[in-house]
Protein backbone atom coordinates (compact mmCIF):
# COMPACT_ATOMS: atom_id res chain seq x y z
CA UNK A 1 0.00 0.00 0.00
CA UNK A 2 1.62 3.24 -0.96
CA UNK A 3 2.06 5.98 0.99
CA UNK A 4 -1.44 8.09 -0.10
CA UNK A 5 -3.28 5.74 0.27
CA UNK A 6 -2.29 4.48 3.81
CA UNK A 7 -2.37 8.62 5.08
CA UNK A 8 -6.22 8.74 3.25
CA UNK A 9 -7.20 6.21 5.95
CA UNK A 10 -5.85 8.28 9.15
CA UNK A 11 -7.98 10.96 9.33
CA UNK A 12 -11.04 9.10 8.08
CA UNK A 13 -10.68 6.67 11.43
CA UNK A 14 -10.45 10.21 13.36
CA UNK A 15 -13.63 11.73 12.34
CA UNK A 16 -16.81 10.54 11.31
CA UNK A 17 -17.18 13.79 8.87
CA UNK A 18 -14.57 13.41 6.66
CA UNK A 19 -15.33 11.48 3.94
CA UNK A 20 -13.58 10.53 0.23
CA UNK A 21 -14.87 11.57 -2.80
CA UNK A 22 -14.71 7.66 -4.52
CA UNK A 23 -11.27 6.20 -4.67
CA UNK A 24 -9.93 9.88 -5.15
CA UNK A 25 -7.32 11.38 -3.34
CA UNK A 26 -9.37 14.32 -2.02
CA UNK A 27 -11.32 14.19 1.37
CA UNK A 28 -13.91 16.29 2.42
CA UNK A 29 -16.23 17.42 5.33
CA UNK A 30 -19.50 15.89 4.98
CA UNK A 31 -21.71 18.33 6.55
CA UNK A 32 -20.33 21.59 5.21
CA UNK A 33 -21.06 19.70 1.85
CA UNK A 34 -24.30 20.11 3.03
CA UNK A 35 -24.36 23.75 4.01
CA UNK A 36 -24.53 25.93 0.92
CA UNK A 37 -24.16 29.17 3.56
CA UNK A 38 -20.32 27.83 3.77
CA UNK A 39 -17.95 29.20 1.05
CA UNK A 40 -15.98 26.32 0.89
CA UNK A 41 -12.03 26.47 1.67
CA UNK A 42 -9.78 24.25 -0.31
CA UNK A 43 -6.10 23.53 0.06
CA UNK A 44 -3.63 20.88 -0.69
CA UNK A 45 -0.55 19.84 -2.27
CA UNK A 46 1.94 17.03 -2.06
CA UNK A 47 1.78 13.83 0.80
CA UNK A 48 4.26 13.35 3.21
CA UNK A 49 3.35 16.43 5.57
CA UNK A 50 0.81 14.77 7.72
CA UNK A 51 -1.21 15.71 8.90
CA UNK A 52 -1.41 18.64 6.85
CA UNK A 53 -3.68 18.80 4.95
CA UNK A 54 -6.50 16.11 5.54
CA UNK A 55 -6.19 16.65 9.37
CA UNK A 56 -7.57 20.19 8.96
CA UNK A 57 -10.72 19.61 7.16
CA UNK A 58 -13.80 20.31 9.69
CA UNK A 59 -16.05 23.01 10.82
CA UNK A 60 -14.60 26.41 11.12
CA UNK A 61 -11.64 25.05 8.64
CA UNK A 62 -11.14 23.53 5.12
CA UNK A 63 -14.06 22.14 3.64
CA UNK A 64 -11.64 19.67 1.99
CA UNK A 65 -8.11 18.53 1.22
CA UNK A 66 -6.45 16.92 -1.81
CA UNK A 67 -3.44 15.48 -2.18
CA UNK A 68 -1.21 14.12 -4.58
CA UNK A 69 2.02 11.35 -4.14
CA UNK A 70 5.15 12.54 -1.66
CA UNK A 71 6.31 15.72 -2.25
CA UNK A 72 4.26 15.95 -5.92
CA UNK A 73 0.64 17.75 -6.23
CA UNK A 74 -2.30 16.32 -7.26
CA UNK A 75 -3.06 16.98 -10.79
CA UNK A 76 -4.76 19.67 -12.62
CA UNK A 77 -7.77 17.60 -13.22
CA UNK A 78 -7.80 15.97 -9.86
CA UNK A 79 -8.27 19.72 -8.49
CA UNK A 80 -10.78 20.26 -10.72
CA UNK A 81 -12.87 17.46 -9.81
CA UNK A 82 -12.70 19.39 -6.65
CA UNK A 83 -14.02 21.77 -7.18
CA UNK A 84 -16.74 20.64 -8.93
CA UNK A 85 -18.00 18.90 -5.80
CA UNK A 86 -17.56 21.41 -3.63
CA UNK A 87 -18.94 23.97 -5.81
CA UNK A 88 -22.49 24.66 -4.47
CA UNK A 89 -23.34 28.09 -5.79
CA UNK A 90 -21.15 30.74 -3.83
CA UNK A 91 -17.67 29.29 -5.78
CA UNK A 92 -14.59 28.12 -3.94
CA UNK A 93 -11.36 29.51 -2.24
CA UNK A 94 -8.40 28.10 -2.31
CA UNK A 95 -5.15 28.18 -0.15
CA UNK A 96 -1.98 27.23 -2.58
CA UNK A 97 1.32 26.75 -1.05
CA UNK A 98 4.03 28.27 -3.01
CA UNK A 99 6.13 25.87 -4.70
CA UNK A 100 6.64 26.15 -8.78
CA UNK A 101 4.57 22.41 -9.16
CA UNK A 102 1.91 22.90 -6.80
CA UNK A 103 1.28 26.57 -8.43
CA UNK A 104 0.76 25.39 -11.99
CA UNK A 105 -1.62 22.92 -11.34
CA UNK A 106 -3.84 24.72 -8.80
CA UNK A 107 -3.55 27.68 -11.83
CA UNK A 108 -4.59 25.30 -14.42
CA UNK A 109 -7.41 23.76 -12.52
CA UNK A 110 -8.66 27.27 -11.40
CA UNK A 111 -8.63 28.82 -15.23
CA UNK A 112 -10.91 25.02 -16.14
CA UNK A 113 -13.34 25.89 -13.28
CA UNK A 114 -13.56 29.36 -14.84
CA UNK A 115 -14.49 28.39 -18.23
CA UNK A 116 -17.18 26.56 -16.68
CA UNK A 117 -18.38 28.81 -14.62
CA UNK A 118 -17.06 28.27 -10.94
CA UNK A 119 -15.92 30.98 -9.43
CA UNK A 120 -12.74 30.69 -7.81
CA UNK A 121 -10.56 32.57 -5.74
CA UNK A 122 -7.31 32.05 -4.30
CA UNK A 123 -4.44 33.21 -2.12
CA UNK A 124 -0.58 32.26 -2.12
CA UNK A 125 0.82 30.70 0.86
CA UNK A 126 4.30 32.63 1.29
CA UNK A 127 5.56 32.23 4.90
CA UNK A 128 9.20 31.08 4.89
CA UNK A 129 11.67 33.87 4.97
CA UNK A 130 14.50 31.60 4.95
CA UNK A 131 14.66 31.62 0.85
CA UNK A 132 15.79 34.70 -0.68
CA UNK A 133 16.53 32.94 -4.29
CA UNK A 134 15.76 34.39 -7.89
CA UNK A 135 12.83 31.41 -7.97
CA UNK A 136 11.32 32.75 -5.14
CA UNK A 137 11.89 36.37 -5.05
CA UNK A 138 8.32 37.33 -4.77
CA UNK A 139 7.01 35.07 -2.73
CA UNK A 140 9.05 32.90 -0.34
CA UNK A 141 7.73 28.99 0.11
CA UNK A 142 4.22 27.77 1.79
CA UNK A 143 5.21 25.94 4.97
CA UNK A 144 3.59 25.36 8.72
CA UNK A 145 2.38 29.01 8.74
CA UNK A 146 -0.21 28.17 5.71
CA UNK A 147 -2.31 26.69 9.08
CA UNK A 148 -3.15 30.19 10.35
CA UNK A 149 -4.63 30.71 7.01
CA UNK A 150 -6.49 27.65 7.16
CA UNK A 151 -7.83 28.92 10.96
CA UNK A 152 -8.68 31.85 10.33
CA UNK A 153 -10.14 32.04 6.52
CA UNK A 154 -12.08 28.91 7.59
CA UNK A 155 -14.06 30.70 10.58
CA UNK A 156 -14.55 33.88 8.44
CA UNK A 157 -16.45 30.99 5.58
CA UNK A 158 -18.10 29.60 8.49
CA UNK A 159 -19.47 32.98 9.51
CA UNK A 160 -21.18 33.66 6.03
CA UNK A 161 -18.04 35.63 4.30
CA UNK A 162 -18.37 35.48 0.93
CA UNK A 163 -15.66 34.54 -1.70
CA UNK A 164 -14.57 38.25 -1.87
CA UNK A 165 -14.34 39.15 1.48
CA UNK A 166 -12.48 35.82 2.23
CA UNK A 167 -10.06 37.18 -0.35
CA UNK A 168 -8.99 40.23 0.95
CA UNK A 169 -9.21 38.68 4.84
CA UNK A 170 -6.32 36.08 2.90
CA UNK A 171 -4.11 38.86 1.63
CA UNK A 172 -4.37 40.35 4.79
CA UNK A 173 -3.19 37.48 6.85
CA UNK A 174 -0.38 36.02 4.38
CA UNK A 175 1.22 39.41 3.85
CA UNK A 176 2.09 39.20 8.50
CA UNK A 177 3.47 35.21 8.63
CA UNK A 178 6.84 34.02 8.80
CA UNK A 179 8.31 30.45 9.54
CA UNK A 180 11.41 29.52 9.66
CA UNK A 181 12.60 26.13 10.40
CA UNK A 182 15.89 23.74 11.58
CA UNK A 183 16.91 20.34 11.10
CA UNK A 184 19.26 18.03 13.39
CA UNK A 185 18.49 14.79 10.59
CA UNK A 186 17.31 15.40 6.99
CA UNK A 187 13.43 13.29 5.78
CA UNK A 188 14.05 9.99 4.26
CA UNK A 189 13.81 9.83 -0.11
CA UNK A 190 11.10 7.60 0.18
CA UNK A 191 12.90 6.26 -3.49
CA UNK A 192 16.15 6.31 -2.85
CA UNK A 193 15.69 5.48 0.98
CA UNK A 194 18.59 7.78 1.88
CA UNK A 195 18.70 11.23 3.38
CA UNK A 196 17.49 13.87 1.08
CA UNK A 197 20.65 16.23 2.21
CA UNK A 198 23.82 15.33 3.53
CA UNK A 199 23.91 16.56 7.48
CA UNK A 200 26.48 15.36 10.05
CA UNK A 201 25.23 14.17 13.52
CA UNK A 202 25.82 16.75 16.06
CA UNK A 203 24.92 20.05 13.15
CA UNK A 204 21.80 21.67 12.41
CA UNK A 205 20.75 22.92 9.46
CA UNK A 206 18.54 26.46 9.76
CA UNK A 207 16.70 27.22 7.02
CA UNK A 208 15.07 23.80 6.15
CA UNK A 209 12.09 23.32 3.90
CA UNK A 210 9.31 21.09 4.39
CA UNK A 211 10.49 18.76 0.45
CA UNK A 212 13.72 17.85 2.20
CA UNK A 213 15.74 20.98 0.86
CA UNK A 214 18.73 21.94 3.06
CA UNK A 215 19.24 25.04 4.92
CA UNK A 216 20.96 28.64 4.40
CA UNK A 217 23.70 27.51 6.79
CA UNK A 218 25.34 24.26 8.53
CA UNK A 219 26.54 24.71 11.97
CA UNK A 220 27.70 22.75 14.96
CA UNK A 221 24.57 21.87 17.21
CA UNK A 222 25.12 24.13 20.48
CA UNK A 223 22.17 24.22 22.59
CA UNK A 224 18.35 24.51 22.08
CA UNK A 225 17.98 27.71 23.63
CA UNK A 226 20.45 28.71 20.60
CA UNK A 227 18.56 27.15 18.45
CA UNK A 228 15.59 29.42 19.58
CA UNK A 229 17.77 32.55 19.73
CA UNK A 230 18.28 32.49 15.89
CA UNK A 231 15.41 31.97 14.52
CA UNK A 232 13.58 34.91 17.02
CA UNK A 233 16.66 37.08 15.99
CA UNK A 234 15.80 36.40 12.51
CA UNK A 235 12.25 36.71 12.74
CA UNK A 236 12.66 39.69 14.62
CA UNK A 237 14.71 41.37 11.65
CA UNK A 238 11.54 40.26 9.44
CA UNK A 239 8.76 41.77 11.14
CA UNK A 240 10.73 44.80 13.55
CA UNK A 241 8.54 44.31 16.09
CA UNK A 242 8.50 46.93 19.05
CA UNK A 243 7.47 46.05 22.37
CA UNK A 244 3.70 45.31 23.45
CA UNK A 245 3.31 44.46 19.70
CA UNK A 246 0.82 40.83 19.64
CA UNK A 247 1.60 37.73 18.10
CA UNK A 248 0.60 34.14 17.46
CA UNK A 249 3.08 31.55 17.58
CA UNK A 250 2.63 27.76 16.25
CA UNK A 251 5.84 25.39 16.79
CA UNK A 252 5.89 22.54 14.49
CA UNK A 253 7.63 19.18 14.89
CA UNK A 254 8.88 18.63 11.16
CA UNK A 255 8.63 14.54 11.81
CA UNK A 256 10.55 12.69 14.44
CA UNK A 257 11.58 15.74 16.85
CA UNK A 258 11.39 14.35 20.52
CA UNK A 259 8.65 15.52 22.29
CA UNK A 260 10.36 16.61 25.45
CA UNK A 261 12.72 18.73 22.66
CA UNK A 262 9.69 20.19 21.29
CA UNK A 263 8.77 21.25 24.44
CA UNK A 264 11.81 22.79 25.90
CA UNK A 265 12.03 24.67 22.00
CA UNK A 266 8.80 26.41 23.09
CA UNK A 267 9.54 27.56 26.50
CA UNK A 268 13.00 29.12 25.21
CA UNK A 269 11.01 30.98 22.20
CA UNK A 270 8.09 31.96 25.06
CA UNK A 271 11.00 33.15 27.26
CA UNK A 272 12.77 35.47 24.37
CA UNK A 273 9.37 36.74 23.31
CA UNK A 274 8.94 37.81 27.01
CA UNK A 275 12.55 39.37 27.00
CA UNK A 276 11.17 41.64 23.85
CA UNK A 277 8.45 42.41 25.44
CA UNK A 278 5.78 40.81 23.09
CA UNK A 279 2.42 39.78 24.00
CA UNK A 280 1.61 35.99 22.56
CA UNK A 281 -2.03 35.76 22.37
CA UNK A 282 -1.84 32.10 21.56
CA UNK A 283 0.53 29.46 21.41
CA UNK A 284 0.25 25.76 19.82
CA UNK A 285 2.97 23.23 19.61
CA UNK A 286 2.33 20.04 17.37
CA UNK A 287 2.90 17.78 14.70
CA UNK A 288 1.70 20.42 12.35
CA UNK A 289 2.60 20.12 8.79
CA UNK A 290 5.67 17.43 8.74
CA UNK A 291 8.48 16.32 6.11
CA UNK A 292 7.89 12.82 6.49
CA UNK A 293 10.77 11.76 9.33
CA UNK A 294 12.87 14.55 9.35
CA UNK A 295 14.11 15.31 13.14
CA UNK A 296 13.40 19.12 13.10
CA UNK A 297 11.29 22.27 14.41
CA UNK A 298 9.54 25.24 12.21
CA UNK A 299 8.99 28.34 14.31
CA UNK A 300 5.35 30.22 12.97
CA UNK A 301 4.56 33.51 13.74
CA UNK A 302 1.69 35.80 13.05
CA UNK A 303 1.04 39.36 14.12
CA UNK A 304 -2.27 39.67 15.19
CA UNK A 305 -2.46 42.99 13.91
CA UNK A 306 -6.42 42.44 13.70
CA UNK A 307 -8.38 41.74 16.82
CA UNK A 308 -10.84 38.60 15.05
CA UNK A 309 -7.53 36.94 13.84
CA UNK A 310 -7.14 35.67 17.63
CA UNK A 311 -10.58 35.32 18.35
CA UNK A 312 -10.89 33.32 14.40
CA UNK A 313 -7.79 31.21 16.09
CA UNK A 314 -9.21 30.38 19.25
CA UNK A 315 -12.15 29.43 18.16
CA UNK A 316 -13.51 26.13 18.17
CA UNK A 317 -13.61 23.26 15.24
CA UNK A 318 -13.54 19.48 14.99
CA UNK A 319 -10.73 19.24 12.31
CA UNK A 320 -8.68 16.37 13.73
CA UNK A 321 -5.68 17.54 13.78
CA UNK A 322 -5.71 21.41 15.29
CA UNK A 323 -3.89 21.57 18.51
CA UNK A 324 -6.53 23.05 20.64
């Protein structure tokens, strides 16, 4: 049984809702299908970062989830089919995470929906500020801090925004994330069953992304709490934060971090962001949105420069796999 297939099965033993469309690789909730109030969220991409994205469909988040082998997006017309189900009137809006494969098919699926009359929206996932290459010079890569966009645009679609306002709410939000992750052991190539970058034990590798790329630098592993200390230094250089500014944080464990090392991550990054003076409205620490095994952490943060984006993230839902 490949590796699809076996994820498909996870969260459909976790909730009762989700549901698959056939023998397709797209999952949905099977009550908002019933709802034509909900504008219907969509996102997806490549396997191998469970449980991103199937764990997320549920009230107050994605109305469904399709994905395609590891690392490799679903296909144009697999999107498509997609959105035709979903479809039930008020169009679709879709979260893309942006990587060069994923974008052309979610463009060429969204331009066939068109012609037939779905209206579809959509917003680019850009949250890694560890990439500053010529590929990516407008928009950095869709990693762990995509999830605030699923929170947050899915409780405005639950609370009767429409496909336009959901737009602009998604601009609004993407343009105030930033992620940056580290690596102690690169994922397994699930074909070459190897490691997908060459990493000695005892260095860390900042920078990581979520297909198994390396980092922006290599250096001796030190400490966790220095760890922590670079990525807040570089976030702080991203956003220039001043004190009493508010932020929500989500720590991800990239695959096979120890817990306990998860943990004491967290309480280092909640101790510098007390040192700056920040106030973190809300804090989750997870298996988030992995790279299949890879022994590494992703540091998300979002300024809550609106008041409903905390009250959107604290709200409740029944998606599976949302920390709180």
């Amino acid at each position: 049984m490949d590796h699809i297939v076996t994820k498909i099965q996870e969260p459909l033993a976790q909730s009762s809702d989700i549901r698959q469309l056939g023998t397709s690789r797209f999952l949905y909730s099977y009550s908002l299908s019933l709802d034509k109030s909900v504008l219907p969220i969509l996102s997806g991409g490549g396997s191998g970062h469970e449980p991103a994205h199937f764990g997320y469909i549920g009230q107050g988040m994605l109305a469904g989830a399709i994905a395609g082998e590891i690392f490799i997006p679903p296909t144009a017309t697999e999107i498509l089919e997609a959105f035709r189900f979903l479809d039930k009137g008020k169009g679709v809006f879709v979260i893309i995470k942006n990587f060069q494969a994923d974008l052309a098919v979610f463009q060429e699926a969204i331009e066939s929906a068109r012609k037939e009359g779905i209206a579809v929206r959509y917003v680019v996932s850009h949250d890694d500020i560890s990439v500053e290459g010529t590929a990516f010079k407008r928009r950095h890569r869709g990693v762990a801090g995509t999830l605030f966009l699923h929170k947050i645009l899915g409780h405005a679609a639950q609370n009767g925004g429409s496909l336009e306002e959901i737009e602009q709410l998604a601009l609004g939000v993407a343009s105030h994330i930033a992620t940056l992750g580290v690596a102690s052991k690169a994922a397994t190539s699930p074909v070459t069953n190897k490691a997908m970058f060459d990493l000695q034990d005892g260095f860390i590798s900042y920078g990581v992304g979520i297909h198994g790329e390396a980092g922006y630098k290599t250096v001796p592993h030190i400490s966790t709490e220095k760890l922590a200390i670079e990525l807040c230094n570089k976030l702080k250089m991203f956003f220039r934060w001043k004190k009493g500014q508010r932020f929500a944080i989500l720590v991800n464990n990239l695959g096979n971090t120890a817990h306990d090392e998860e943990e004491l991550f967290l309480s280092h990054v909640l101790d510098l962001m007390e040192l700056e003076g920040l106030n973190i409205d809300f804090v989750a620490s997870s298996k988030l949105m992995t790279s299949l095994d890879m022994e590494g952490l992703s540091l998300s943060m979002l300024e809550l420069t609106d008041p409903s984006w905390i009250h959107a993230l604290q709200a409740p839902t029944d998606a599976p796999a949302w920390p709180l």
